[in-house]
C-alpha atoms as a PDB file:
ATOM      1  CA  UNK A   1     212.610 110.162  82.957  1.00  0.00           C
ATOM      2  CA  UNK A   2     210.361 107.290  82.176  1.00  0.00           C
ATOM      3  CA  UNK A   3     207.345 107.958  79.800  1.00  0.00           C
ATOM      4  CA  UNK A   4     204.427 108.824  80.572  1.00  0.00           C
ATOM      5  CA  UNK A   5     201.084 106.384  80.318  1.00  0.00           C
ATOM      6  CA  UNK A   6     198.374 107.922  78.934  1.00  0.00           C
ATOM      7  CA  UNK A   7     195.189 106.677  80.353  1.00  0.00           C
ATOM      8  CA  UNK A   8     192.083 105.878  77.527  1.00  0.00           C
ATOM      9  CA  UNK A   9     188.463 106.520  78.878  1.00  0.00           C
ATOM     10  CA  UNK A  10     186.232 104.659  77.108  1.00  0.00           C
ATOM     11  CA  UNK A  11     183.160 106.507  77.137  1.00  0.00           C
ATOM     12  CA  UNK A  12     181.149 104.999  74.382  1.00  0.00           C
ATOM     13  CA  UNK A  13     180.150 101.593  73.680  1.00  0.00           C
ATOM     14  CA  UNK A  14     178.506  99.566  71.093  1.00  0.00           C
ATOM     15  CA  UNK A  15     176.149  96.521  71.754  1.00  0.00           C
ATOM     16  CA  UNK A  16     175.490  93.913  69.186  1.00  0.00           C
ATOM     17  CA  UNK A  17     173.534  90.768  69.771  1.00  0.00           C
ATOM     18  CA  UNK A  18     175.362  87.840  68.916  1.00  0.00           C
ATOM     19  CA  UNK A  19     172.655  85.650  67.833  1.00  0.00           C
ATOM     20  CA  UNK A  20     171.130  86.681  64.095  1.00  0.00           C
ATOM     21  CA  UNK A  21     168.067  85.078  65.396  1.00  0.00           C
ATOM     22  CA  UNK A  22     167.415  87.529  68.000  1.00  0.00           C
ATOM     23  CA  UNK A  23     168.274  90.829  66.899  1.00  0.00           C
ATOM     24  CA  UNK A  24     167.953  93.659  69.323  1.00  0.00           C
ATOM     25  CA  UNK A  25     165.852  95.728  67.227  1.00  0.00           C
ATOM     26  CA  UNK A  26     162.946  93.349  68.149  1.00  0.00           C
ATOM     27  CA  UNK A  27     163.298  94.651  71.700  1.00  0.00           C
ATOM     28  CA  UNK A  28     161.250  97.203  73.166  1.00  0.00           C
ATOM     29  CA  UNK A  29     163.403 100.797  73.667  1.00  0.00           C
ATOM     30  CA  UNK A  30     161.769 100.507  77.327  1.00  0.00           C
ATOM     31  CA  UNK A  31     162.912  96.966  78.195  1.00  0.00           C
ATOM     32  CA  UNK A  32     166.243  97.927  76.702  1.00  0.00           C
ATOM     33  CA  UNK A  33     166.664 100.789  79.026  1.00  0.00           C
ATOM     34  CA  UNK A  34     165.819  99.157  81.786  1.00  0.00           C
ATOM     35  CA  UNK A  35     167.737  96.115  81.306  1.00  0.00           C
ATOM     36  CA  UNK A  36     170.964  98.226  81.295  1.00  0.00           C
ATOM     37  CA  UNK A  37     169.631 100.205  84.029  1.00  0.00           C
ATOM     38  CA  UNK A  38     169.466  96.775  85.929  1.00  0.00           C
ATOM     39  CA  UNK A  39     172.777  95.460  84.784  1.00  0.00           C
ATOM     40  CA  UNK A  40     174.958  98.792  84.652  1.00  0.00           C
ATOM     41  CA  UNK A  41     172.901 101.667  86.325  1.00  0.00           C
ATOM     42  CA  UNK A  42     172.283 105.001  84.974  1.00  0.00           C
ATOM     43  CA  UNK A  43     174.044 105.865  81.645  1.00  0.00           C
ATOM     44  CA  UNK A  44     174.643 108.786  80.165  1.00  0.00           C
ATOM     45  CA  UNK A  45     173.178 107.829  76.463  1.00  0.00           C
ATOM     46  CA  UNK A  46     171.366 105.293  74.910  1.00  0.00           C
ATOM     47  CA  UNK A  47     170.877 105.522  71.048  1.00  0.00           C
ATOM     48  CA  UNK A  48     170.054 102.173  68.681  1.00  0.00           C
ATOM     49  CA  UNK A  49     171.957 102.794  65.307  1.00  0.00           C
ATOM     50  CA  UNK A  50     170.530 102.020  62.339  1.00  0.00           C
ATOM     51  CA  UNK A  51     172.345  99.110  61.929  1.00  0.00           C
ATOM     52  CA  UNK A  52     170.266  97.302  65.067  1.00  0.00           C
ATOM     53  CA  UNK A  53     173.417  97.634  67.713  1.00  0.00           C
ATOM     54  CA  UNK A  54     172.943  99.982  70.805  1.00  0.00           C
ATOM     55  CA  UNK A  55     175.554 102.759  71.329  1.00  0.00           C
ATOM     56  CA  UNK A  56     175.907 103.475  75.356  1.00  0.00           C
ATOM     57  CA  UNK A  57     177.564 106.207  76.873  1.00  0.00           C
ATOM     58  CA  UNK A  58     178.691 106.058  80.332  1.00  0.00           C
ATOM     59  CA  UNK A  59     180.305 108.292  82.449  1.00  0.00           C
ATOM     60  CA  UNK A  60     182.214 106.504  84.759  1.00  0.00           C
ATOM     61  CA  UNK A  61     185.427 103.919  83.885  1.00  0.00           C
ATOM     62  CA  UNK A  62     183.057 101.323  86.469  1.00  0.00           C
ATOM     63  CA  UNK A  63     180.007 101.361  84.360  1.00  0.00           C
ATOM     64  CA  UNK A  64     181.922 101.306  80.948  1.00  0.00           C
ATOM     65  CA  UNK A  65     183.767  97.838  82.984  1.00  0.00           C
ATOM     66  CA  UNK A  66     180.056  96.504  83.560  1.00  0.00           C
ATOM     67  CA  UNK A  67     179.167  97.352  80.336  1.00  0.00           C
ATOM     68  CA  UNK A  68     182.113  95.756  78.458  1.00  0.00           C
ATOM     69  CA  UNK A  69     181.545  92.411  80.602  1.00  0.00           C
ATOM     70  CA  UNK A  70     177.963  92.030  79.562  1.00  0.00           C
ATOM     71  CA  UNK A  71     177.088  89.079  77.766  1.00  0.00           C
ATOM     72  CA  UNK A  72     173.255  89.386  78.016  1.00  0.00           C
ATOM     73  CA  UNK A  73     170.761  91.913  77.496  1.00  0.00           C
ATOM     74  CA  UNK A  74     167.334  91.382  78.456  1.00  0.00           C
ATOM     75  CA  UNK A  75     167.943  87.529  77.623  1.00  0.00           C
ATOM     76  CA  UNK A  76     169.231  88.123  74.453  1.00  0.00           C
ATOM     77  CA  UNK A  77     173.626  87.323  73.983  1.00  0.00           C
ATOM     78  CA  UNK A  78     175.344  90.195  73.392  1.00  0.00           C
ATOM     79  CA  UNK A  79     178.697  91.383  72.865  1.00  0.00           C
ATOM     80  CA  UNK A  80     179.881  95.071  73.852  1.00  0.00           C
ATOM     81  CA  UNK A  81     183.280  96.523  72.913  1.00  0.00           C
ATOM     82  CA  UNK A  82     184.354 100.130  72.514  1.00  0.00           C
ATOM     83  CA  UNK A  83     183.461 102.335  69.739  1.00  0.00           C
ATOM     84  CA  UNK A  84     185.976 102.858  67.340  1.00  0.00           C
ATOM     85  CA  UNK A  85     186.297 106.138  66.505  1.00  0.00           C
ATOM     86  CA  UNK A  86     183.974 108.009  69.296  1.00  0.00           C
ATOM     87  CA  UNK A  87     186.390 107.160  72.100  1.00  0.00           C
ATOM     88  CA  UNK A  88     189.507 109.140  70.180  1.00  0.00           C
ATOM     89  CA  UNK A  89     190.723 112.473  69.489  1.00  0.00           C
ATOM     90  CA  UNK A  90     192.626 113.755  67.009  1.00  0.00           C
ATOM     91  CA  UNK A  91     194.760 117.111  67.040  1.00  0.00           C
ATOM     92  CA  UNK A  92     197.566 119.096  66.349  1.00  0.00           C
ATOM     93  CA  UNK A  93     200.306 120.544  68.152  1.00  0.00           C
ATOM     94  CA  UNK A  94     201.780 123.695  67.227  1.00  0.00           C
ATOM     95  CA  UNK A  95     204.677 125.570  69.082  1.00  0.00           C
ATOM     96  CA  UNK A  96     206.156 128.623  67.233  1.00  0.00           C
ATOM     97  CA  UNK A  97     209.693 127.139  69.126  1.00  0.00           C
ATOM     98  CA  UNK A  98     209.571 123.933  67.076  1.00  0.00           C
ATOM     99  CA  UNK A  99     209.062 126.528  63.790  1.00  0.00           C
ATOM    100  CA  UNK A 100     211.798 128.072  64.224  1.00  0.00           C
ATOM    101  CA  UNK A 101     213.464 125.204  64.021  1.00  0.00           C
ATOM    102  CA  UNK A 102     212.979 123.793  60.882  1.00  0.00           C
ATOM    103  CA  UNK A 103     212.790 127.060  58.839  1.00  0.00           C
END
């Protein structure tokens, strides 16, 4: 039996301009909504982190694919790429069976 692919949903995204000149903390929150409403369409979250990126959470694989082609936000260049920890999950698995195993 072949293994199984496990597929990744990348949910949240993080948007950092590229140029230092034009931060986008020097945007307006409005413009900033509504230039990913224009490019993307309606997210799920939008939140600027205090270090000046914009974390955007979609809910749909298509709109995380817009939003991880974007190169410019309300004509400033940007670069989006998943978050690094938000998009994982971490867990244990227990089964009494395995227990027994190794007592």
């Amino acid at each position: 039996m072949p293994p199984q692919r496990i597929k990744i949903k990348i949910k949240k995204i993080v948007i950092q301009a590229t140029d230092e000149q034009r931060p986008l903390t020097r945007l307006s929150p409005f413009w900033i909504h509504k230039s990913l409403s224009a490019a993307v369409g309606t997210l799920t979250s939008v939140k600027t982190l205090r270090s000046g990126t914009i974390l955007a959470e979609t809910s749909s694989k298509t709109y995380s694919d817009k939003l991880l082609n974007l190169s410019e936000l309300a004509g400033v260049p940007v670069k989006a790429e998943p978050h690094r920890s938000l998009n994982t999950s971490k867990g244990v698995v227990r089964c009494a069976e395995l227990k027994k195993m190794f007592s």
